[in-house]
C-alpha atoms as a PDB file:
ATOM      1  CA  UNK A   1      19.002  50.660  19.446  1.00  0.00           C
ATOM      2  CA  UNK A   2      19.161  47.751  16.936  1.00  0.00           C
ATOM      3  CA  UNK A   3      19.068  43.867  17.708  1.00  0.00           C
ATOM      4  CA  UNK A   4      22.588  43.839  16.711  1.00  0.00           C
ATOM      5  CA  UNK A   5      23.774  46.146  19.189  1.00  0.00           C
ATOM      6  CA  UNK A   6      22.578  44.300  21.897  1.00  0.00           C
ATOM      7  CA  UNK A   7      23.779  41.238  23.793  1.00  0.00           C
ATOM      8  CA  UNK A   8      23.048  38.315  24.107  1.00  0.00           C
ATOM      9  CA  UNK A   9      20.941  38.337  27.113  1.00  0.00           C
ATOM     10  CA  UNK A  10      19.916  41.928  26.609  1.00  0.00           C
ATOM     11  CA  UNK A  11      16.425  42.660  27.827  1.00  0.00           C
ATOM     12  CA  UNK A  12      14.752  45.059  25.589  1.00  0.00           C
ATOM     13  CA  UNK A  13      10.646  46.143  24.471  1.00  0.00           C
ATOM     14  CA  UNK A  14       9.407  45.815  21.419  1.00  0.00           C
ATOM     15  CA  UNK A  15       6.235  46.907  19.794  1.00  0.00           C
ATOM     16  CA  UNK A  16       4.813  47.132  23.474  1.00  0.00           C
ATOM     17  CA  UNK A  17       6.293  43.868  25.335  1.00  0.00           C
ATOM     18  CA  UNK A  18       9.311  43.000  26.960  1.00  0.00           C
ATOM     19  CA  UNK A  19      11.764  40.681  25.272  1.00  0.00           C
ATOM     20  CA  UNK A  20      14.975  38.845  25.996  1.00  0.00           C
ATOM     21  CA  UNK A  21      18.087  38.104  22.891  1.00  0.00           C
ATOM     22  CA  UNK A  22      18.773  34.457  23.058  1.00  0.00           C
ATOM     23  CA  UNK A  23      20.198  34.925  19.271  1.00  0.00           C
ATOM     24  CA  UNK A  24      21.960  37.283  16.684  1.00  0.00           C
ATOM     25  CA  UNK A  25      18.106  37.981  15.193  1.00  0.00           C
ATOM     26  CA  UNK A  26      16.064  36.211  17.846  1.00  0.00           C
ATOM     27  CA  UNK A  27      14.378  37.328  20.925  1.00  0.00           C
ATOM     28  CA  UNK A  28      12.206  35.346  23.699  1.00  0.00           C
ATOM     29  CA  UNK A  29       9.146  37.002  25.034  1.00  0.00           C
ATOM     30  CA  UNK A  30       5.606  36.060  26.910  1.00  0.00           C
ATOM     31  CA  UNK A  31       4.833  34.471  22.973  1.00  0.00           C
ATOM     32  CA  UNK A  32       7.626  32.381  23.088  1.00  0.00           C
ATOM     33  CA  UNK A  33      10.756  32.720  20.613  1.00  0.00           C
ATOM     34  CA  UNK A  34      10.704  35.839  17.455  1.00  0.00           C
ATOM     35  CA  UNK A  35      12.551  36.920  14.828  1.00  0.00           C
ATOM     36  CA  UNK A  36      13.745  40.546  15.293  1.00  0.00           C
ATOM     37  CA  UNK A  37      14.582  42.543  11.743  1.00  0.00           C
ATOM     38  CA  UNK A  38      17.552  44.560  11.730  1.00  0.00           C
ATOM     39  CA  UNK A  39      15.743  47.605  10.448  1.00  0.00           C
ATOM     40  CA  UNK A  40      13.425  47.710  14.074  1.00  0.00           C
ATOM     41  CA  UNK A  41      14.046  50.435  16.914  1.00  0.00           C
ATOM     42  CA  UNK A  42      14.508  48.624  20.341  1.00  0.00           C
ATOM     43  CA  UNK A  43      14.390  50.296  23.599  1.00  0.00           C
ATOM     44  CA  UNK A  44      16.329  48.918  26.251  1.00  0.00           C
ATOM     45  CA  UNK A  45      15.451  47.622  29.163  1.00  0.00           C
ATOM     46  CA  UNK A  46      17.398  48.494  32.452  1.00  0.00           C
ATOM     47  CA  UNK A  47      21.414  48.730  31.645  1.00  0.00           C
ATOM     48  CA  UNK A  48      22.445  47.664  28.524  1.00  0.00           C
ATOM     49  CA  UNK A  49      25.772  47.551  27.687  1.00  0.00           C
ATOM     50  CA  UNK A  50      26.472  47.647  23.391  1.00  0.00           C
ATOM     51  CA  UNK A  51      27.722  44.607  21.923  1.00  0.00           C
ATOM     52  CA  UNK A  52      31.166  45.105  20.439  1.00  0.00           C
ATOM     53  CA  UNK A  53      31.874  43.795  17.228  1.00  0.00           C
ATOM     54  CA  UNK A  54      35.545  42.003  16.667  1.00  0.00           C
ATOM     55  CA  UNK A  55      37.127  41.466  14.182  1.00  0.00           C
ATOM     56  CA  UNK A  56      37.345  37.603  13.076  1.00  0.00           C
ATOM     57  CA  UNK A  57      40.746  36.565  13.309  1.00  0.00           C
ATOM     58  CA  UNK A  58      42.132  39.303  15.061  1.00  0.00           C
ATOM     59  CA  UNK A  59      44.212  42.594  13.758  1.00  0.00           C
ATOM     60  CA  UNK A  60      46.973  42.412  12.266  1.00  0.00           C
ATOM     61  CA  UNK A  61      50.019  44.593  12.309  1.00  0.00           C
ATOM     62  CA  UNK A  62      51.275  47.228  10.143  1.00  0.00           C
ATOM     63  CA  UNK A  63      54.447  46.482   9.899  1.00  0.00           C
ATOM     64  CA  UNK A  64      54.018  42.806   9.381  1.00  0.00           C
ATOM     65  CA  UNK A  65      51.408  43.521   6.527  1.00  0.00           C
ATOM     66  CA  UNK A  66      54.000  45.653   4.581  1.00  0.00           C
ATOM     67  CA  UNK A  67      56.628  42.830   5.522  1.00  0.00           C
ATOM     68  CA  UNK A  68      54.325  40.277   3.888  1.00  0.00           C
ATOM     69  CA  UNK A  69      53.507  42.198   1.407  1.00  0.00           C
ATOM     70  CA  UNK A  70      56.856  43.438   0.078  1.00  0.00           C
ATOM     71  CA  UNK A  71      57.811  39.489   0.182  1.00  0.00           C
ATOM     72  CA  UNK A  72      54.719  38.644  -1.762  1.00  0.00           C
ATOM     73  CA  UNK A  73      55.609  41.870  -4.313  1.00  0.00           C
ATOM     74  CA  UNK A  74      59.280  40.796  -5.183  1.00  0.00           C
ATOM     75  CA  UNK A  75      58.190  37.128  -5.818  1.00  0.00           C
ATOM     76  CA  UNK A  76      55.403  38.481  -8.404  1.00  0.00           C
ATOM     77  CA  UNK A  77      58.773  40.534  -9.904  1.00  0.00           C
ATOM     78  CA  UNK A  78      60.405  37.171 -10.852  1.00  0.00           C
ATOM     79  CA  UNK A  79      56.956  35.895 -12.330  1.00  0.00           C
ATOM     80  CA  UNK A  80      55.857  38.717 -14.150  1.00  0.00           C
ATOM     81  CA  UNK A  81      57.350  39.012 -18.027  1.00  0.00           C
ATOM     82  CA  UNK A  82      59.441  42.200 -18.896  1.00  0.00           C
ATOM     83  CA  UNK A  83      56.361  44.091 -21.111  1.00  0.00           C
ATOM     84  CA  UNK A  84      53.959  43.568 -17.730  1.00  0.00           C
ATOM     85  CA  UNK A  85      56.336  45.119 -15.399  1.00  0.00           C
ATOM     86  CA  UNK A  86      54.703  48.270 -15.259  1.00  0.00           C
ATOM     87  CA  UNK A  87      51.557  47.101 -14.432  1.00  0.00           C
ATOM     88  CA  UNK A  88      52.651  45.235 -11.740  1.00  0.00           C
ATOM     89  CA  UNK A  89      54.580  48.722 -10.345  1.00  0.00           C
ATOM     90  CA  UNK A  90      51.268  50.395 -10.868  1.00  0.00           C
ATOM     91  CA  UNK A  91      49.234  47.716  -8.556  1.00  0.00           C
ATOM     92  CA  UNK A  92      51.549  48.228  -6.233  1.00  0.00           C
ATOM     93  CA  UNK A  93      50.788  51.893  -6.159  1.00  0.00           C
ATOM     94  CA  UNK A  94      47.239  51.301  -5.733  1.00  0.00           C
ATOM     95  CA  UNK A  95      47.596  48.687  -2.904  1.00  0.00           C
ATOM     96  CA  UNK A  96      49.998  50.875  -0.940  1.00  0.00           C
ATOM     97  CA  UNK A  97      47.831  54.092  -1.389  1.00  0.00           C
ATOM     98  CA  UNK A  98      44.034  51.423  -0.304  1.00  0.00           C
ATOM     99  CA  UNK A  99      46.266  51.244   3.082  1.00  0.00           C
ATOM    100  CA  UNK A 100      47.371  54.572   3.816  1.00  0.00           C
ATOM    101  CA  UNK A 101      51.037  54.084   2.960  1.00  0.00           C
ATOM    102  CA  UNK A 102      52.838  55.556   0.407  1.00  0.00           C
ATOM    103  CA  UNK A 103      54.695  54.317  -2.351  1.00  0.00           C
END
């Protein structure tokens, strides 16, 4: 298990002695406070329960994403000149395909 899997409060070992997270990267042991890398192999002590990453800000829904987006694609219509239209249709393309959605 990584330090970032763990947390806060987690007790783990680490290269032979027992250690506590009391940050994203630190731990506090017998030697007082440490810097953990991301790269080292923990093993937990007792039951540890993963830390769950969410997402900042929260999800947001399809439906109002290809609202907002449709909105934010017939303004750029209006904006773009004549010659560049194409372009424009062809970003859309892209942006709809990134997210699953067809065209």
């Amino acid at each position: 298990m990584k330090i970032h899997q763990l947390p806060q409060g987690a007790r783990f070992e680490y290269e032979g002695e027992e250690y506590v997270k009391t940050g994203p990267m630190l731990a506090t042991g017998k030697g007082g406070v440490r810097l953990i890398p991301k790269y080292a192999v923990l093993k937990p002590v007792g039951e540890v329960e993963a830390a769950r990453e969410t997402p900042k800000g929260g999800a947001i829904a399809r439906e109002k994403l290809l609202a907002a987006f449709a909105t934010f694609y017939a303004e750029c219509q209006s904006l773009v000149p004549e010659e560049r239209q194409s372009e424009l249709r062809s970003a859309r393309v892209r942006f709809l395909e990134a997210i699953g959605q067809a065209a």
